[in-house]
Protein backbone atom coordinates (compact mmCIF):
# COMPACT_ATOMS: atom_id res chain seq x y z
CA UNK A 1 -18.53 -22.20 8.68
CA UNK A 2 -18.15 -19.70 6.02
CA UNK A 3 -15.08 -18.12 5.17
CA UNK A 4 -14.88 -14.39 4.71
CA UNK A 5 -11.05 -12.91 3.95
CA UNK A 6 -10.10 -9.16 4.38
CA UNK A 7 -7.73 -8.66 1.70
CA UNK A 8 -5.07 -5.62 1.22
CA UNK A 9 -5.96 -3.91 -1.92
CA UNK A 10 -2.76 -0.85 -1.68
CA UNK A 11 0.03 -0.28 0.62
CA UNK A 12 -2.06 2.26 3.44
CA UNK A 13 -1.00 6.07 3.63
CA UNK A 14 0.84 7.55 6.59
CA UNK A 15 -0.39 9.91 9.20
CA UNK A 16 2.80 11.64 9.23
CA UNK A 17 3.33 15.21 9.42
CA UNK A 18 5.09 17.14 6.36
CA UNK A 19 7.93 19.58 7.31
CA UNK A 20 7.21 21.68 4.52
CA UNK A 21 3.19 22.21 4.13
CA UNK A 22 2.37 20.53 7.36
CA UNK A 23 0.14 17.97 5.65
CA UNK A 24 -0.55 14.79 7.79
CA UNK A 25 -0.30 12.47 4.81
CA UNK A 26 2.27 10.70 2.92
CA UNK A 27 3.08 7.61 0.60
CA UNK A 28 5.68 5.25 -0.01
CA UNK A 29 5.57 6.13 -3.25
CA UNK A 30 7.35 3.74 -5.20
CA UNK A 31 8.53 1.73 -2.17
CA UNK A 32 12.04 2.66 -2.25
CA UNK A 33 14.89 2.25 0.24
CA UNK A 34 17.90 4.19 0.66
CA UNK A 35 20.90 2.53 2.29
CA UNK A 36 24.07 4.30 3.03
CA UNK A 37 27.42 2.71 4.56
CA UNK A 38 29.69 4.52 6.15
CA UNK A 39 32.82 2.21 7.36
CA UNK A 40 31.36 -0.69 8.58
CA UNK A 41 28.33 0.79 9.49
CA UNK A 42 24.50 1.36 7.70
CA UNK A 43 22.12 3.12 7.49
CA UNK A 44 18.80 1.90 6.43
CA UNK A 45 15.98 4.54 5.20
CA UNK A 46 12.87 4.18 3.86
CA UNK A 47 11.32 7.00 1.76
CA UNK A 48 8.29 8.42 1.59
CA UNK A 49 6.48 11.11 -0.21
CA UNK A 50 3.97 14.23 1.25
CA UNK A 51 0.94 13.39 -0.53
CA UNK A 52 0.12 17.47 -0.66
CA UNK A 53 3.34 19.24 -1.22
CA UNK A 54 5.91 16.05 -2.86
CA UNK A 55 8.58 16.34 -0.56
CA UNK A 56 10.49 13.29 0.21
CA UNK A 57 10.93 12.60 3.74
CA UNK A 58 12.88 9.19 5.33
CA UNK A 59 11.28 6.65 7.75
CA UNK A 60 14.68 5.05 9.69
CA UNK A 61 14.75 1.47 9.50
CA UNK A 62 17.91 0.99 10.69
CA UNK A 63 20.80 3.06 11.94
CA UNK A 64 24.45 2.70 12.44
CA UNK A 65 23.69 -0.87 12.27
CA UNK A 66 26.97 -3.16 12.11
CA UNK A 67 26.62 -4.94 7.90
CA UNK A 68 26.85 -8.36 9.74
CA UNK A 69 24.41 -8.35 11.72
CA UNK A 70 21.96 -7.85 8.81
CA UNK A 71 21.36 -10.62 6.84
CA UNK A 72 22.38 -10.99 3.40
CA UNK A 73 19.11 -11.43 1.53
CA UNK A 74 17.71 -8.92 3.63
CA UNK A 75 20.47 -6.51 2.67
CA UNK A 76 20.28 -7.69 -1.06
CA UNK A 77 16.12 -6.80 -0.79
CA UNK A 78 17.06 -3.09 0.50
CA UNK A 79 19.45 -2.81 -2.39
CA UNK A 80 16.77 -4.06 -5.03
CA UNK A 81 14.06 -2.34 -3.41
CA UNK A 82 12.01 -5.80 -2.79
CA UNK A 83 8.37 -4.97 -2.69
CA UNK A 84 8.00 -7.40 -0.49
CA UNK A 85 10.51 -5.54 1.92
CA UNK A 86 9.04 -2.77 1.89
CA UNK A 87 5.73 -3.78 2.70
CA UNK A 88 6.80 -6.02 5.67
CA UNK A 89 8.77 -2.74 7.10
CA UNK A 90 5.70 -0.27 6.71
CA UNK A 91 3.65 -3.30 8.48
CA UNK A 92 6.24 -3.30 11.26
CA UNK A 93 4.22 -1.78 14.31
CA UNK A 94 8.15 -1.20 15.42
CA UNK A 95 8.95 0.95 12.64
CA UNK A 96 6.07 3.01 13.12
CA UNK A 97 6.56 3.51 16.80
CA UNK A 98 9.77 4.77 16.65
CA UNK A 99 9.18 7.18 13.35
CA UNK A 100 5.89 8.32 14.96
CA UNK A 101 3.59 7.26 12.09
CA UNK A 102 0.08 5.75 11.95
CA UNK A 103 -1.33 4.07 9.48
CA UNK A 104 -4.29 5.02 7.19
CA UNK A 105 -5.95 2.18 6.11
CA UNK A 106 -9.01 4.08 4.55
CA UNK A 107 -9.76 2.53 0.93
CA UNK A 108 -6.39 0.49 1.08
CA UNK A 109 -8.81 -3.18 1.86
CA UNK A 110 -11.74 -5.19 0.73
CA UNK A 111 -13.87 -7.90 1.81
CA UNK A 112 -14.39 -11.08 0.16
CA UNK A 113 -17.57 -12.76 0.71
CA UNK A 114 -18.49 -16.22 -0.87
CA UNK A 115 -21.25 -15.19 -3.28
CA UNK A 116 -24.18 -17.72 -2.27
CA UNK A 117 -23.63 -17.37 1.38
CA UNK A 118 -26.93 -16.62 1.88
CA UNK A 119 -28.21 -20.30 0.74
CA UNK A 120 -27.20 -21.45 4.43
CA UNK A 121 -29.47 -22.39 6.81
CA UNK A 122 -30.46 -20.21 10.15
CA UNK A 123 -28.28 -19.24 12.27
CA UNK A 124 -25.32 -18.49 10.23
CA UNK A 125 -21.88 -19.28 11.16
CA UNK A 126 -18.90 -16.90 10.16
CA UNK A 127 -15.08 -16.93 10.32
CA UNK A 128 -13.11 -13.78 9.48
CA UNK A 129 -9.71 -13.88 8.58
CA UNK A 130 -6.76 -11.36 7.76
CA UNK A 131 -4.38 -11.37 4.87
CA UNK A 132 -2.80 -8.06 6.64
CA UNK A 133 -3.36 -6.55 9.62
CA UNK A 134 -6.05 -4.22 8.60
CA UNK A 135 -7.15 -2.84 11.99
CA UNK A 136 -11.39 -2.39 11.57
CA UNK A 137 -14.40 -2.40 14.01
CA UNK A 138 -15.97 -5.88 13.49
CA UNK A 139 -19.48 -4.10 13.39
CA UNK A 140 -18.27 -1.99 10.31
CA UNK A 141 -17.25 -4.90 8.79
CA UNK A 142 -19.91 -7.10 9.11
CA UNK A 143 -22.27 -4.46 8.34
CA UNK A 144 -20.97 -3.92 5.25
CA UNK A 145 -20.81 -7.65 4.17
CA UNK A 146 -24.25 -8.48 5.10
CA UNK A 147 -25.59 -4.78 4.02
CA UNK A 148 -26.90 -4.36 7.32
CA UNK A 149 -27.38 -1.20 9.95
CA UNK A 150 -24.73 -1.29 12.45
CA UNK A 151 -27.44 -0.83 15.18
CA UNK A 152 -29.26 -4.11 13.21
CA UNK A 153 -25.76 -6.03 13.53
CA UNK A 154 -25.44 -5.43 17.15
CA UNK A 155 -28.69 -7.13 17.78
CA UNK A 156 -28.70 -9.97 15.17
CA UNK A 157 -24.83 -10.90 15.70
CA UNK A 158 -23.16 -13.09 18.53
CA UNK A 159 -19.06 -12.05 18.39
CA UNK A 160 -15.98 -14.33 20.40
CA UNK A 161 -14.68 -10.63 19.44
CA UNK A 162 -16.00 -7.01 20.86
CA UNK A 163 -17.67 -5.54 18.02
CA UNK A 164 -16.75 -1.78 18.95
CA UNK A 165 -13.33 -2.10 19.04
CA UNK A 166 -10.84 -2.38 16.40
CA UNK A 167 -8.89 -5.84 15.72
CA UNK A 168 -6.80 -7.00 12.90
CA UNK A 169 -7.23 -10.89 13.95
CA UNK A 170 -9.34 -13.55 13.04
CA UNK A 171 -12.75 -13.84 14.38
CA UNK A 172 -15.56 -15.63 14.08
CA UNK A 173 -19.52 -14.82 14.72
CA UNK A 174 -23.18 -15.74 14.36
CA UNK A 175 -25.65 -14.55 12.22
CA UNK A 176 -29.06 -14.92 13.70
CA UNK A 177 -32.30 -15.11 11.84
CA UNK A 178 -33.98 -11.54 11.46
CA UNK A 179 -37.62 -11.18 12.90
């Protein structure tokens, strides 16, 4: 079974609308956090940037939250800005939910294919796998790893997965012989 990986190449814009110039696009930038205490109490922002206009807007990630309940290296990595944090956050489908943001994976992935692939024999047997939870249509993405129509992929390819709908899973499928 081959293995082909679907790797994160950038963080993915928001679809988030702009206050100012009503733009529904925006960055995280640098992937910076703001944290504020008040008391006992934080609060937990992460902010982002109109791609259009440059105003900075703030995604909550938490709010009046209690500094014991959060814990320590996790505070420490809002503090230092962590990269690491920050991606994990914009991942969070949580996050996104309750800040009413999508995310726009357009040119932010890329597919890794072994490079003699095609020395196998007929049929050909495929497992996909996700670094990140890039959501795509498995018929995009197999058409454009075998260079194929997506009309010729839905008649040479057997998928455990539908191929019109969008996953960010594992899958595998079959590559049958062409005529």
């Amino acid at each position: 079974m081959l293995p082909w990986v679907v790797r994160r190449t950038r963080l993915p814009l928001l679809s988030l609308r702009c206050v100012d110039c009503r733009s529904e696009t925006a960055t995280t930038g640098e992937g910076r956090f703001r944290v504020n205490a008040n008391g006992k109490l934080l609060d937990v922002w992460l902010l982002v940037r109109c791609v259009s206009c440059g105003r900075t807007g703030k995604l909550t990630v938490h709010e009046r939250t209690p500094v014991r309940s959060l814990d320590p290296a996790e505070l420490d990595g809002y503090r230092a800005n962590d990269p690491e944090l920050v991606t994990a956050r914009l991942l969070d489908p949580l996050l996104a939910r309750r800040n009413r943001f999508t995310l726009d994976w357009t040119g932010a992935w890329r597919l890794d294919i072994p490079a003699a692939w095609l020395d196998e024999g007929w049929p050909v047997r495929v497992r996909v796998v996700f670094d990140d939870p890039v959501p795509v249509r498995p018929e995009r993405l197999i058409a454009q790893g075998l260079g194929l129509s997506r009309n010729e992929v839905l008649r040479r390819i057997k998928c455990d997965v539908p191929l019109r709908r969008s996953t960010s899973t594992g899958f595998t499928f079959t590559v049958m012989a062409g005529d």
